[in-house]
Structure formats: structure tokens, C-alpha cells
Protein backbone atom coordinates (compact mmCIF):
# COMPACT_ATOMS: atom_id res chain seq x y z
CA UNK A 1 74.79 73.93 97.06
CA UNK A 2 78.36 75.13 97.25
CA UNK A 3 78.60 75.41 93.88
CA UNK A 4 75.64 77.54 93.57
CA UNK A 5 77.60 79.74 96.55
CA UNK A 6 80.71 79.79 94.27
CA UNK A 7 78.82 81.06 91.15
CA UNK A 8 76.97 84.11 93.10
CA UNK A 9 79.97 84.77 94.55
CA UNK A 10 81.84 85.20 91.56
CA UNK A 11 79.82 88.19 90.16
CA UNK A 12 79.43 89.39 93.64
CA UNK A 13 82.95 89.72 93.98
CA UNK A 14 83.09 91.56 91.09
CA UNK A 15 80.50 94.10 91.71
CA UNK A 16 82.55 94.93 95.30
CA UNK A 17 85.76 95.29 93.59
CA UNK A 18 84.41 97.29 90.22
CA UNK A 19 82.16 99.56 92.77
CA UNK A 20 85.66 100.45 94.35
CA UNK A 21 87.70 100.72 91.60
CA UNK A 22 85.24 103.61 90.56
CA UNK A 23 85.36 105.16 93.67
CA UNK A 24 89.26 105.00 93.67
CA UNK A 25 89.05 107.35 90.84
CA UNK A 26 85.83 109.52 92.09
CA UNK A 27 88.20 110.49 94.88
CA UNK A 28 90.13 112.85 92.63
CA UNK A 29 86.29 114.35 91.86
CA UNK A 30 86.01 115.90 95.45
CA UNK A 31 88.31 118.59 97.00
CA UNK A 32 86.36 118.38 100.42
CA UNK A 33 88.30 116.42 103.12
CA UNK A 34 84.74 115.34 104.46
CA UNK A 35 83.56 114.20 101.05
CA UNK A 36 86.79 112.21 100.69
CA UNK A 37 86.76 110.70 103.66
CA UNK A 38 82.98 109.73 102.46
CA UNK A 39 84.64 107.77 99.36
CA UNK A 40 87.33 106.26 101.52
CA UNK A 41 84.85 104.66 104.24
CA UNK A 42 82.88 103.30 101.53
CA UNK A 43 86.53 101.87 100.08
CA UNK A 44 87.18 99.98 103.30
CA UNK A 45 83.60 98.68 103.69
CA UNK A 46 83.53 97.47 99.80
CA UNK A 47 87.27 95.41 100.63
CA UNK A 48 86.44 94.06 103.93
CA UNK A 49 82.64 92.51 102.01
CA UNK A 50 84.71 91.32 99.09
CA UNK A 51 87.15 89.63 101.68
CA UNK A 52 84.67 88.05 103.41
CA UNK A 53 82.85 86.63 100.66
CA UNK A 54 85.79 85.42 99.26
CA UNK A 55 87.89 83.77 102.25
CA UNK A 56 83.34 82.18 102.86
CA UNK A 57 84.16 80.27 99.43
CA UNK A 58 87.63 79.12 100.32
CA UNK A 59 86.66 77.69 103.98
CA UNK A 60 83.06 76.36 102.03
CA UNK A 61 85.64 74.39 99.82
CA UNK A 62 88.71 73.68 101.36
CA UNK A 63 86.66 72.58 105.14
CA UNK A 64 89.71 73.84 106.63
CA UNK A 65 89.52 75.79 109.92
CA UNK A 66 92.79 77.33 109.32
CA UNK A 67 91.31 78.87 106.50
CA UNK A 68 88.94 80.78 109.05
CA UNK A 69 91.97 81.36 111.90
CA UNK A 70 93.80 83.18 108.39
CA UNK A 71 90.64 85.31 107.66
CA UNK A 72 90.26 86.74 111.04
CA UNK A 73 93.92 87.07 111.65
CA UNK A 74 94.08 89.21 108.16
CA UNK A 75 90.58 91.25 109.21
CA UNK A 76 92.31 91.94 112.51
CA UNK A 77 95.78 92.96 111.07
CA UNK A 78 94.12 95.22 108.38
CA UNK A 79 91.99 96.94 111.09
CA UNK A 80 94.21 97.89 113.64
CA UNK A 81 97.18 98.46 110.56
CA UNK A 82 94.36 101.42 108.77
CA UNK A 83 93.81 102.63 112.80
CA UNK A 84 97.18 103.09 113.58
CA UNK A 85 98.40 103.86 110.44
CA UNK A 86 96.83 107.31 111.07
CA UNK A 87 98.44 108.18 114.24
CA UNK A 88 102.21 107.07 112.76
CA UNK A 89 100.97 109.23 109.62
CA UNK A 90 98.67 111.74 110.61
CA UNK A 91 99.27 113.48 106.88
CA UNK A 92 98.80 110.08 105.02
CA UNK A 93 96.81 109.46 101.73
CA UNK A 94 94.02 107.68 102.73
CA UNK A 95 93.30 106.54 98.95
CA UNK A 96 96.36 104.88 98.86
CA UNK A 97 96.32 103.41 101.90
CA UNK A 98 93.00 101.87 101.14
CA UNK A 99 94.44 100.79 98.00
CA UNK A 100 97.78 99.00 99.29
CA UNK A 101 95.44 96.98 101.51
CA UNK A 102 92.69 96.31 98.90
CA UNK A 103 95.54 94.69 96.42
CA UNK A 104 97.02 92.80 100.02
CA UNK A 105 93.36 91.12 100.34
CA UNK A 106 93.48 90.19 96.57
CA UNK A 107 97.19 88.50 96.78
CA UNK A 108 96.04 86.86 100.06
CA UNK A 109 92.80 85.45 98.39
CA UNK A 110 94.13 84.20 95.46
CA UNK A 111 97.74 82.82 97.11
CA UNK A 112 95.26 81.10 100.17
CA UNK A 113 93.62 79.32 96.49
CA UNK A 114 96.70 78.63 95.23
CA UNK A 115 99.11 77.58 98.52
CA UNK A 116 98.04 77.81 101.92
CA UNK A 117 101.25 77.66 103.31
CA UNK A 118 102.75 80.49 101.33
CA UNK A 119 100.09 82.55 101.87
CA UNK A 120 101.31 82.31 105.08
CA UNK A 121 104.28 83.37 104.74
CA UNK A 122 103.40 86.17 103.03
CA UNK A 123 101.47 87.24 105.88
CA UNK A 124 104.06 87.00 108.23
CA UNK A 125 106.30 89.27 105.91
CA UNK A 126 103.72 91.83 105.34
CA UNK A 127 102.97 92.05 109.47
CA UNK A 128 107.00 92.73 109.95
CA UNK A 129 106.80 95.04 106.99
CA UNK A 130 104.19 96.92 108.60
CA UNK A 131 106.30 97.05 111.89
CA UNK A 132 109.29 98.67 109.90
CA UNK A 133 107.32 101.27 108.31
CA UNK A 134 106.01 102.75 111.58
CA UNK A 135 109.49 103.28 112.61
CA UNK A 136 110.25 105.31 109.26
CA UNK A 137 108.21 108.88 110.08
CA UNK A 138 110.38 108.78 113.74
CA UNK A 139 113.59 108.54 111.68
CA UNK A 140 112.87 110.66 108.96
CA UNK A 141 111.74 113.50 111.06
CA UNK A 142 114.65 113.48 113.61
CA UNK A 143 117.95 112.40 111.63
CA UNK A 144 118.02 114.93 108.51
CA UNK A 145 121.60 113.86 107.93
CA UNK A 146 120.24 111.09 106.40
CA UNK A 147 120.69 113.01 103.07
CA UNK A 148 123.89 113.37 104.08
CA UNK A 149 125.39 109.93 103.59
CA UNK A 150 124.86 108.89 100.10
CA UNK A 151 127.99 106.64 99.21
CA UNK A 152 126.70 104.15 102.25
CA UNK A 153 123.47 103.85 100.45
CA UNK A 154 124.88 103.20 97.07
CA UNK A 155 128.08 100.78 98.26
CA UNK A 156 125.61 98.81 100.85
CA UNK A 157 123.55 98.03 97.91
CA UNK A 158 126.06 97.59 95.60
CA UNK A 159 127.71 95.50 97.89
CA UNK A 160 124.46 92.98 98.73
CA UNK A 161 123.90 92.46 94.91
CA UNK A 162 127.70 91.62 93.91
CA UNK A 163 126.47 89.02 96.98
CA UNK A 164 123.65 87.63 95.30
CA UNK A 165 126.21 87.41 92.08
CA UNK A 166 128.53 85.42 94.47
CA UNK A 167 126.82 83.18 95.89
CA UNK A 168 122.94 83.69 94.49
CA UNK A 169 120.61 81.02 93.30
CA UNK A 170 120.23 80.06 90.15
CA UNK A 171 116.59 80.52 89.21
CA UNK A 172 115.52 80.03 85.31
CA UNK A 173 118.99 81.32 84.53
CA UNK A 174 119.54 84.29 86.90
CA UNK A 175 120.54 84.55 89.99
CA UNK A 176 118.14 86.27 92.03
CA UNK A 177 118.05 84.91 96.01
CA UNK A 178 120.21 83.68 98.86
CA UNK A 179 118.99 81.86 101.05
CA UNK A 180 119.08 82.40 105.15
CA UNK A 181 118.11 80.13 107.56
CA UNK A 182 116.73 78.13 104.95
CA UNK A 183 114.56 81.23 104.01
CA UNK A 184 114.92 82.52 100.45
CA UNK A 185 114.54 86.10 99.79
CA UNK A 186 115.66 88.71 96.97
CA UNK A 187 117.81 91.71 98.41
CA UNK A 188 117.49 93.53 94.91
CA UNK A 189 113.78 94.33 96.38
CA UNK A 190 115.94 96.18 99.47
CA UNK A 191 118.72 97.17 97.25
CA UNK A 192 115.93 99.00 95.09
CA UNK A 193 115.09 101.39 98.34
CA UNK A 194 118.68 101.82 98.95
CA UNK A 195 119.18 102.55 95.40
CA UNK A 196 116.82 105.33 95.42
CA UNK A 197 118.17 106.61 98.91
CA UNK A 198 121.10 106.65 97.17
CA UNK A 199 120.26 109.00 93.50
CA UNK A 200 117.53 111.20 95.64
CA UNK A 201 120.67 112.18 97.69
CA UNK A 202 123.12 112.60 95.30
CA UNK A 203 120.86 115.11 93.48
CA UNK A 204 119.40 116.85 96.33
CA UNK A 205 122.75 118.07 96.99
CA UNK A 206 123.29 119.69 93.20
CA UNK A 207 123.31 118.59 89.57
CA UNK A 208 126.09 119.95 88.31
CA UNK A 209 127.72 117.88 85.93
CA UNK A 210 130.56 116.03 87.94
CA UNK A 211 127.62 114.52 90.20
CA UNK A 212 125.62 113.32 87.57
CA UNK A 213 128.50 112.02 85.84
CA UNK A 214 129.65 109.93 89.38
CA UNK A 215 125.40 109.11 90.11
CA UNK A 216 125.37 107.91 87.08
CA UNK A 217 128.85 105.77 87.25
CA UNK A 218 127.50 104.11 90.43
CA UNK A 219 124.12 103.52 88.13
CA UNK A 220 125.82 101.41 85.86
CA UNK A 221 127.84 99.70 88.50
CA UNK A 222 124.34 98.46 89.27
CA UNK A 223 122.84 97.69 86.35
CA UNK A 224 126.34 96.17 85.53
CA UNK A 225 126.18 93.11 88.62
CA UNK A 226 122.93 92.90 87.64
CA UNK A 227 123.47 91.59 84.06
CA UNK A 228 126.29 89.51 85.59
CA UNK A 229 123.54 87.83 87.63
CA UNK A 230 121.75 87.61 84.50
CA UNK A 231 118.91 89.56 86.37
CA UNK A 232 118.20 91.42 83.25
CA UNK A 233 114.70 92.33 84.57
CA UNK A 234 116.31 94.39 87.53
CA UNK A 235 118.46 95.70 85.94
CA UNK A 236 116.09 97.13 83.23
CA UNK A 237 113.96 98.41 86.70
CA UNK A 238 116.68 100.19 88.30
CA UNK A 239 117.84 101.90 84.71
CA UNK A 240 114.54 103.20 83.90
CA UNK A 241 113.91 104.38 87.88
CA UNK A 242 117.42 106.50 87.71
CA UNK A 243 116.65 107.60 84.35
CA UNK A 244 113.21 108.68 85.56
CA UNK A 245 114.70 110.50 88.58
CA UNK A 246 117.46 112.20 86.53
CA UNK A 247 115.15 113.60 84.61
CA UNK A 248 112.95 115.10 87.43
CA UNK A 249 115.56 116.47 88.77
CA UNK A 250 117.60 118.42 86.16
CA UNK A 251 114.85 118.40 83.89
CA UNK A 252 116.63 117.41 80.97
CA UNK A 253 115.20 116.15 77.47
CA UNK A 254 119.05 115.52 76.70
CA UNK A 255 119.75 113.51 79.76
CA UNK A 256 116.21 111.35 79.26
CA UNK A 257 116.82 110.81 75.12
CA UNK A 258 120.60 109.86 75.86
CA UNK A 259 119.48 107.56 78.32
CA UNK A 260 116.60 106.05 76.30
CA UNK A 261 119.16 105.65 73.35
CA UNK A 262 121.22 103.92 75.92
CA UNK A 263 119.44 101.56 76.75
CA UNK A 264 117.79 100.05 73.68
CA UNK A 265 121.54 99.55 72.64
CA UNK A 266 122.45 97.80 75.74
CA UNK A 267 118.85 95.61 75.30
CA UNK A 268 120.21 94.74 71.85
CA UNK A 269 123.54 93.90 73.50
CA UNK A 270 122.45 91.71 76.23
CA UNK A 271 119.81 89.86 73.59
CA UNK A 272 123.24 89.07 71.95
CA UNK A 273 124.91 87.89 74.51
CA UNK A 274 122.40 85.84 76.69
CA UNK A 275 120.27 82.51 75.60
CA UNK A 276 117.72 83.26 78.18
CA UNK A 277 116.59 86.69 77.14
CA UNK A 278 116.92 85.26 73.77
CA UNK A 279 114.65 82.45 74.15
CA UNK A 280 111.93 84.68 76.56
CA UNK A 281 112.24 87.30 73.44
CA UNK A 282 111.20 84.38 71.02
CA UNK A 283 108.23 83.35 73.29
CA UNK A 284 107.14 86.78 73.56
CA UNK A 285 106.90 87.09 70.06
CA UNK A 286 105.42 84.28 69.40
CA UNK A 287 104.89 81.52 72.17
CA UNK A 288 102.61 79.44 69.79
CA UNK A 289 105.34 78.35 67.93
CA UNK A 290 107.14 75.83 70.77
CA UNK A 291 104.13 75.52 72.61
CA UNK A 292 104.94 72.54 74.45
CA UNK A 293 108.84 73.88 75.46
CA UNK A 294 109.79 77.95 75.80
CA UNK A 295 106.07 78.64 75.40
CA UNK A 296 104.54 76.79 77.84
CA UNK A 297 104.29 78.98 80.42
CA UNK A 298 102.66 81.88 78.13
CA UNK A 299 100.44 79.66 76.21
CA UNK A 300 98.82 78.56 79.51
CA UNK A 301 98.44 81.44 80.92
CA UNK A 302 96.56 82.65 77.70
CA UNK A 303 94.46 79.74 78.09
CA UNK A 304 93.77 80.42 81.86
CA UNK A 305 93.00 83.82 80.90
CA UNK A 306 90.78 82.81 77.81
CA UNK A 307 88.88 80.18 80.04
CA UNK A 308 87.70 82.74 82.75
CA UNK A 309 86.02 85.38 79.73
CA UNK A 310 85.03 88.36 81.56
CA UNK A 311 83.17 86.79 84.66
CA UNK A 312 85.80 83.77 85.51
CA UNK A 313 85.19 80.39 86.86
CA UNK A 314 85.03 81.01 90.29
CA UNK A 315 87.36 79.91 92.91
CA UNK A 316 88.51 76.43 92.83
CA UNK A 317 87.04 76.07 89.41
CA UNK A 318 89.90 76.61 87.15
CA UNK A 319 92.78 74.47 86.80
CA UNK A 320 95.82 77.45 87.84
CA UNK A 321 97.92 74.88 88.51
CA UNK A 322 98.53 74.07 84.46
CA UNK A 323 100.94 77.18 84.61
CA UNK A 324 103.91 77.09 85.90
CA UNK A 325 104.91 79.07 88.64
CA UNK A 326 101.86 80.32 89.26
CA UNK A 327 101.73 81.64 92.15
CA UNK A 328 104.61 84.31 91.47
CA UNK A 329 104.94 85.44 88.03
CA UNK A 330 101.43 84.19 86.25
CA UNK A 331 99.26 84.86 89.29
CA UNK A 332 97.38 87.58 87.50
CA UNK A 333 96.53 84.73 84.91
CA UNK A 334 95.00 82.94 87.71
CA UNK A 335 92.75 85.19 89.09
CA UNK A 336 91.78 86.46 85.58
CA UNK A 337 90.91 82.31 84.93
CA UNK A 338 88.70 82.07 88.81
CA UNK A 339 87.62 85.67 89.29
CA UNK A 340 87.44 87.03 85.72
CA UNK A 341 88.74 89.48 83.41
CA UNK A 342 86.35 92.21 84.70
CA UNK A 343 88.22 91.57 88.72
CA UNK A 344 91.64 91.37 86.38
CA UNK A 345 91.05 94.91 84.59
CA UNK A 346 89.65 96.44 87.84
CA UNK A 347 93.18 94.91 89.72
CA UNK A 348 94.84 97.01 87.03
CA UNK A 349 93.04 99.82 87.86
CA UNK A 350 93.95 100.04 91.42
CA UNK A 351 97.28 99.49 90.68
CA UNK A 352 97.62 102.58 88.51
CA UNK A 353 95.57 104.58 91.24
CA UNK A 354 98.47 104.03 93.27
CA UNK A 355 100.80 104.98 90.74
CA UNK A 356 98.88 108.19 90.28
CA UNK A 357 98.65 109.23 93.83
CA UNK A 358 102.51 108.78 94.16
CA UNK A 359 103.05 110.89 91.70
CA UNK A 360 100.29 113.82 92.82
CA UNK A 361 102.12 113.38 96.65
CA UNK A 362 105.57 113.99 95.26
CA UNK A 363 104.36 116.77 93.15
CA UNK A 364 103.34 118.80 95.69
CA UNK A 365 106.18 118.05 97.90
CA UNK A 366 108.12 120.69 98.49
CA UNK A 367 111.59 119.47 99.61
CA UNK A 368 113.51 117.62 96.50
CA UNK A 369 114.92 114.98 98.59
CA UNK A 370 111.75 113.73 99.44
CA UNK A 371 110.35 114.45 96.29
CA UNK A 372 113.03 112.24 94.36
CA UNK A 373 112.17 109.49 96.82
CA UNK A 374 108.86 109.75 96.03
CA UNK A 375 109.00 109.68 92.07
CA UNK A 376 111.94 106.67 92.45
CA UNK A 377 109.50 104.74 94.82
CA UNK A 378 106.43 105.41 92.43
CA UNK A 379 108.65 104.11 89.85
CA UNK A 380 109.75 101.07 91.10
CA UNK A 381 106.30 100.37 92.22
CA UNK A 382 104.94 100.95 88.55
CA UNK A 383 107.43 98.27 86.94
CA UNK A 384 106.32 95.90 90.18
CA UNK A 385 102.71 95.95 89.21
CA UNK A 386 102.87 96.82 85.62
């Protein structure tokens, strides 16, 4: 019987999620609040099914009432996080609000799957996070000198990464966390805000030539620990997010082809000098070839991917666990093996909503400070998902 449940609820799951994937774009159709706010409703009623009938499987399977406590908690956070969210933001985007919380319920089904406990723990993050960002409008609107400080944002996060290059962890040859309390975290993903804080204002105050020249000296401090931590994946993050918001605010085909030119050097400098991005270049290009060593991980996730064809296995019918580290740099090869490649694509989909709705918000922003911060944050959130 529960497997029957598990095979309906497969395609079921993917008529939800498709159905608002093509209302995420549909939005963009209407220029009537009312008719928007038509699309979004059906959004949130769309996630909330999809969550249910998911987290139904997962208790069905697992016959663990924690399972339940974590559904209701989640229904309860999301709820009262989409009703509030509108009194901290009364000028929000509801789109991408429903979309933030759409790709929180997909991360949250699939990490619940994959390890309870860390799903958890993600939770628990996510709820603080929320906190925090109520707090931002109040700041923003009452302490404009914020723009005024930009050497504390860019030597704080300097600082916290020559940290991490310190006294980081070692993790598949980079150093990427400390750890706290026994907690690990990553304070590039902190640095990365500061970062932008930092760029949007140095160039909201001019770009003449002597500040892009010292912006872009503090740039390549960054980038610079960054290689020394061998975190070669941040550091290509935060040169293409300065690069991007250079070039949105001077406008410059010079400054954007330098930069480019730049940077492939430097790739073909740091593929010279590291073993690591050596090997990962090698599996990229063809992981078939050490299938059982530096392609393992890629293989796998090929096969996971391949084994769930377009409609996937269903929830605790793959075997996700074959690929390493699976539940933080292959989980989209997980829920392309148990939900399918259809739920994978749509995923996708949402993701570059978002993207596209940062960009339309900081478009027709009118103030360049908060228009940098919008294009660096749409950015970084791009390479995150993408």
C-alpha cells in the first residue's frame, strides 16, 4: 500500500511544482496588482499541497513522529514568516517571496530524506535568519550613514576570511569553516554580504578612477586569501559579483573585457599551481576515465540522475546515499534520482525566477546604493543556485 502512495505521489508532486513553476513566470503576464496577487495565492496553495504530500510519504515511511512535529513546525514557520513578512516589507515582491519559501520546502523535503538531524539544523538557521532580516528595513531606513563607512565593510570581511586562512578547516583541500562551539559554519557566506556592502558603497560615492583603482585593490585582496585558502570557488564568486557590479555602475565594456581577460589568466594560473583544481578540471572533463577515484562523485551522481528519467523513483526509492556528500554539493542529483528530472528542471526554473526578479527590483530602483546591492546580491545568489 505505501508503495502504491509513494508512486502517486511522485507524479503528484510533480504536477504541484510544474503548475507553479508556470505560474512563477505568468506573473510577469499581468500588470494588475489584483491579478498578481491571484497568481501568488495560487503559488502558496500549490507549495503548501506539494509539502504536505511530500512530508505524508516521509512520516508513511520513516513511522517517525518527529517527522510530523517537523512538518507542522515548518507549515507554522512559513505561515506566520509570508504574514509578517508583509508588515516588515509592506513594498515586498510577493513572487519572490513565494519563491524563496517554495525552494526552503524543497531543501527541507529532500534533506528530512536524506538526514533528519541536519534538516534540523537547517531549520533552526533559517528561523534565526528570518529574525535578522526583519531587523534590516528598521536599519536601513533610519541609519543612511551606512553608505558612509565602506573600509569597515571591506577590512571586517577581509579580516574574517584571512581567519578562516588561519585557522580554517581543511575540507577536500580548501579551507572553508571554523568551527564554534563545536558548530561549523562558512563566514565567506557573511563575508559575501559584507563584500557587496562594501563595492555598492565605494561606487555610490563616485567612479572616478582612483576609487575604482582602490575598490578594485581591496577586490583582489579578497580573491587573493581566498586562493590562499584554496577556496578557488569563492573566490571565482566574489570576482565575477565585483566585476558584475563594476560594470553596472560605470558602465564600462573596457572595465568588464579587462576583467574577463583577467580572470581566465588567473584560472589558467591557479590550474597551474593547485592539484585540486587540477584533478576536479580532469573529472569535469571526463569523470569516466577514473571512475572509481577523482570521478566518483560525478559518475554517481550521473547515475542517480540517469536512474530517476524524467518522473524519478520516488522518495526513499533511490539509493542517494551512493554519492558522496550528498546532502550538500550533489543534492540536486538526489532529488533528480527520487522526484525526477521534470521536479529537477522545474527547481531550475524557480531558481532563475528569482534571479530575474532581482534584477527587475534593482532596475527600477532609483537610488544606486541600493541598486548595486541589489545586482551584487542577485549575483551572488545566481552562482549559489546555478
Amino acid at each position: 500500500m505505501i508503495n502504491i502512495v509513494i508512486e502517486v505521489s511522485k507524479y503528484l508532486m510533480i504536477l504541484l511544482i510544474a503548475a507553479y513553476t508556470y505560474w512563477n513566470f505568468s506573473y510577469f503576464r499581468f500588470h494588475d496588482p489584483d491579478r498578481q496577487g491571484s497568481v501568488c495565492i495560487r503559488q502558496n496553495i500549490t507549495m503548501f499541497l506539494m509539502h504536505f504530500v511530500a512530508y505524508a510519504v516521509l512520516f508513511l515511511k520513516s513511522e517517525d513522529e518527529r517527522v510530523l512535529l517537523f512538518y507542522l513546525a515548518q507549515v507554522i514557520f512559513l505561515a506566520v514568516y509570508m504574514g509578517l513578512y508583509k508588515i516588515f516589507y509592506p513594498k515586498r515582491s510577493r513572487l519572490l517571496v513565494n519563491n524563496m519559501c517554495m525552494l526552503l520546502c524543497v531543501g527541507f523535503i529532500i534533506l528530512t530524506r536524506l538526514d533528519f538531524d541536519k534538516a534540523i539544523r537547517q531549520f533552526v538557521i533559517v528561523a534565526i535568519s528570518a529574525l535578522v532580516t526583519w531587523i534590516i528595513p528598521f536599519i536601513l531606513e533610519r541609519v543612511w550613514q551606512l553608505a558612509e563607512i565602506p573600509w569597515v565593510y571591506g577590512f571586517a570581511g577581509l579580516a574574517l576570511l584571512i581567519v578562516v586562512w588561519v585557522i580554517g578547516n581543511n575540507s577536500f583541500g580548501a579551507q572553508l569553516s571554523v568551527n564554534i562551539a563545536g558548530i561549523a559554519f562558512q563566514p565567506s557566506e557573511f563575508v559575501k554580504i559584507l563584500f557587496v556592502f562594501f563595492v555598492a558603497c565605494m561606487f555610490y560615492r563616485d567612479t572616478e578612477f582612483r576609487t575604482i583603482a582602490e575598490t578594485t585593490a581591496m577586490a583582489a585582496a579578497y580573491v587573493l586569501v581566498l586562493v590562499l585558502s584554496k577556496d578557488l570557488g569563492s573566490a571565482l564568486i566574489f570576482f565575477l559579483t565585483y566585476l558584475t557590479m563594476l560594470f553596472v555602475a560605470t558602465g564600462s565594456w573596457l572595465y568588464l573585457f579587462s576583467g574577463l581577460i583577467s580572470g581566465g589568466g588567473a584560472s589558467v594560473v591557479a590550474y597551474q599551481l593547485f592539484a585540486h583544481v587540477r584533478t576536479r578540471v580532469a573529472a569535469w572533463k571526463n569523470p569516466w576515465a577514473d571512475i572509481d577515484n577523482r570521478g566518483y562523485q560525478i559518475t554517481q551522481s550521473l547515475f542517480a540522475i540517469g536512474t530517476g528519467g524524467w518522473f524519478g523513483m520516488g522518495l526513499y526509492q533511490g539509493m542517494p546515499y551512493k554519492i558522496p556528500v550528498v546532502e550538500k554539493d550533489f543534492v540536486f542529483a538526489a532529488i533528480s534520482e527520487e522526484l525526477g528530472g521534470i521536479f529537477a528542471l522545474c527547481v531550475l526554473f524557480v531558481c532563475l525566477g528569482c534571479f530575474l526578479q532581482f534584477v527587475l527590483l534593482a532596475a527600477q530602483m532609483q537610488a544606486l546604493f541600493f541598486q548595486l546591492i541589489a545586482f551584487g546580491l542577485a549575483w551572488y545568489m545566481q552562482s549559489r543556485f546555478f
